[in-house]
C-alpha atoms as a PDB file:
ATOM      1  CA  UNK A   1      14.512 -11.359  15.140  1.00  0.00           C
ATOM      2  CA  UNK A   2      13.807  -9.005  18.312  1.00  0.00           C
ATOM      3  CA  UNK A   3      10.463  -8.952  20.044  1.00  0.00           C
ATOM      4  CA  UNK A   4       8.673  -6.233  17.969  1.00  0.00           C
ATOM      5  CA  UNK A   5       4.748  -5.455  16.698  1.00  0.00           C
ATOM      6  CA  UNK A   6       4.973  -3.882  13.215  1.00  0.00           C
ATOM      7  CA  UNK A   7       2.074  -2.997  10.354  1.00  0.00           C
ATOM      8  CA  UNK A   8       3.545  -4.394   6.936  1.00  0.00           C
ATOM      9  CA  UNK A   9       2.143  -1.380   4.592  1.00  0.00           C
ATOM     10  CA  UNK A  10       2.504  -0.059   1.180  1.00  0.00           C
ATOM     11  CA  UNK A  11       2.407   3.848   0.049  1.00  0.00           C
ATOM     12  CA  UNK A  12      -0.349   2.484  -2.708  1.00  0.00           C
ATOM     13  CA  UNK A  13      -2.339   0.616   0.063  1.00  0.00           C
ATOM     14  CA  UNK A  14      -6.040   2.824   0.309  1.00  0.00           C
ATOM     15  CA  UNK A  15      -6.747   0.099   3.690  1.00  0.00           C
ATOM     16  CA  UNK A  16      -3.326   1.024   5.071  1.00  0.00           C
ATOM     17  CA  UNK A  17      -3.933   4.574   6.762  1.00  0.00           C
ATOM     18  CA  UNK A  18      -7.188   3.515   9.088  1.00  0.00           C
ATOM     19  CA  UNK A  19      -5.029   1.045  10.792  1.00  0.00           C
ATOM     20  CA  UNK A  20      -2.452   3.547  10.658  1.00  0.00           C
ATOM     21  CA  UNK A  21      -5.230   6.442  12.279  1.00  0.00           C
ATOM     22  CA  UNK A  22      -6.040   3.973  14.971  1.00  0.00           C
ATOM     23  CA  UNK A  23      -2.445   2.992  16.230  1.00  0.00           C
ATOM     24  CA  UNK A  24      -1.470   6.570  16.347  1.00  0.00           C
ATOM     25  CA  UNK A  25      -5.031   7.360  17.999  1.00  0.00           C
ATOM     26  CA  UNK A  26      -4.008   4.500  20.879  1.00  0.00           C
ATOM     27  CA  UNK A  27       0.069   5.788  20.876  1.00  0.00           C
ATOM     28  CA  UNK A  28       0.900   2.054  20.066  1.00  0.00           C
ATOM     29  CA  UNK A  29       4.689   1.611  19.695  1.00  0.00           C
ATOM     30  CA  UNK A  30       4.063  -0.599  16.263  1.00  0.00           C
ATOM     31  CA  UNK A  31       6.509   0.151  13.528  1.00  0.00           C
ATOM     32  CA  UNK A  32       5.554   0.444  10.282  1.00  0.00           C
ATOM     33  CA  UNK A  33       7.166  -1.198   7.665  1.00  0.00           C
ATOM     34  CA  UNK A  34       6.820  -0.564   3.642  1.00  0.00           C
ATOM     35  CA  UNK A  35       7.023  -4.194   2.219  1.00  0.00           C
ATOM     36  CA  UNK A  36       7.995  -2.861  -1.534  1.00  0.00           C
ATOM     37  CA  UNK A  37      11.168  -1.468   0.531  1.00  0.00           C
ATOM     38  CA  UNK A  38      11.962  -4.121   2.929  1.00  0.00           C
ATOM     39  CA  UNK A  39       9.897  -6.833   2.128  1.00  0.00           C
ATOM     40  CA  UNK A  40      12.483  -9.385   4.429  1.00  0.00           C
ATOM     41  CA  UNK A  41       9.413  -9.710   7.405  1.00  0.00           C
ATOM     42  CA  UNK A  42       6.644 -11.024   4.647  1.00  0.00           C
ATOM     43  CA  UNK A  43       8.997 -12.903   3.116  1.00  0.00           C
ATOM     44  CA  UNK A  44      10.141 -14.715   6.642  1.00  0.00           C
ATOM     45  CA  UNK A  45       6.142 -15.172   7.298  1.00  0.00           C
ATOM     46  CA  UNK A  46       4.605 -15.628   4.499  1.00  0.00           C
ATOM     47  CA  UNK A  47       2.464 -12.314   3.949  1.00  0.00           C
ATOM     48  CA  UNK A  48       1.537 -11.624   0.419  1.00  0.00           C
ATOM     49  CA  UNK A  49      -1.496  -8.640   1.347  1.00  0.00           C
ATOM     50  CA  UNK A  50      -1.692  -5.492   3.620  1.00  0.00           C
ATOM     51  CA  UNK A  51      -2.298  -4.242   5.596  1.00  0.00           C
ATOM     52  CA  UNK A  52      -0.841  -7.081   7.886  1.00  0.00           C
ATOM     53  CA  UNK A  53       0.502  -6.916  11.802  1.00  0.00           C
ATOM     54  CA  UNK A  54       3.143  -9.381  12.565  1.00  0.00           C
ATOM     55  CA  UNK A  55       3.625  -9.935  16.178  1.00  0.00           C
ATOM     56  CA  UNK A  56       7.374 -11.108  16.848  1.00  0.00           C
ATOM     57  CA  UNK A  57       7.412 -12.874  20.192  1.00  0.00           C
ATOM     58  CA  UNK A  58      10.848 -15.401  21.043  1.00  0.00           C
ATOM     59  CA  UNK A  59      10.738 -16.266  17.808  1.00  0.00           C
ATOM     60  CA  UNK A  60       7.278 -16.738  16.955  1.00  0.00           C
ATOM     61  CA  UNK A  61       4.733 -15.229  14.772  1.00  0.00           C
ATOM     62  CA  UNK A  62       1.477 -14.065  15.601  1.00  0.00           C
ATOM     63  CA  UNK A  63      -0.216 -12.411  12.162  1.00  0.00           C
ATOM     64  CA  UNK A  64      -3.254 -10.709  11.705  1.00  0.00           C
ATOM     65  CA  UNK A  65      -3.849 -10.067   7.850  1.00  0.00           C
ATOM     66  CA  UNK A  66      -6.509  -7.551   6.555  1.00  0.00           C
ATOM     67  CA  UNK A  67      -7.948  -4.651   7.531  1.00  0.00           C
ATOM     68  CA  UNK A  68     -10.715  -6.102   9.731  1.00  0.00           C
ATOM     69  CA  UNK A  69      -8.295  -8.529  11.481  1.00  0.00           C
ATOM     70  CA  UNK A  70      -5.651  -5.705  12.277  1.00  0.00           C
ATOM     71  CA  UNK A  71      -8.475  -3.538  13.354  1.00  0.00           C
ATOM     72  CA  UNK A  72      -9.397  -6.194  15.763  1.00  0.00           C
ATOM     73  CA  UNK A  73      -6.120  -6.945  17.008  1.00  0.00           C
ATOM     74  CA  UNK A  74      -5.846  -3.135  17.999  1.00  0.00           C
ATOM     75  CA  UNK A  75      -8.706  -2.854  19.086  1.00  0.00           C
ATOM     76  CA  UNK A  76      -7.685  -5.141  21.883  1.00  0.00           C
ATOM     77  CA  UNK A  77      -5.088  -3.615  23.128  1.00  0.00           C
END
């Protein structure tokens, strides 16, 4: 898989648009992904709860599951 940052999401997820808010606040390029609709990225890492960010990097996985922890992680960049 390509080197990508993307928010695993449902449309029933109430925790899902604040993340949302603050990426498009910061103009991150993070893709969002619905899981019900393409669920291949939590299934390759293990995700079973959103909102999630998966950080794809040669390979590798860096996660960051919850709201708190994805508000963290974009809060740092």
């Amino acid at each position: 898989m390509e080197n990508k940052t993307v928010l695993l999401t449902t449309k029933t997820c109430t925790k899902c648009p604040m993340v949302k808010s603050i990426i498009e606040e910061k103009d991150l390029d993070i893709k969002y992904i619905d899981v019900e609709e393409d669920p291949e990225i939590a299934s390759e890492t293990g995700i079973m709860a959103v909102p999630s960010i998966v950080v794809v990097e040669d390979g590798e996985y860096e996660t960051h599951v919850g709201q708190g922890a994805c508000m963290a992680f974009v809060g740092t960049l």
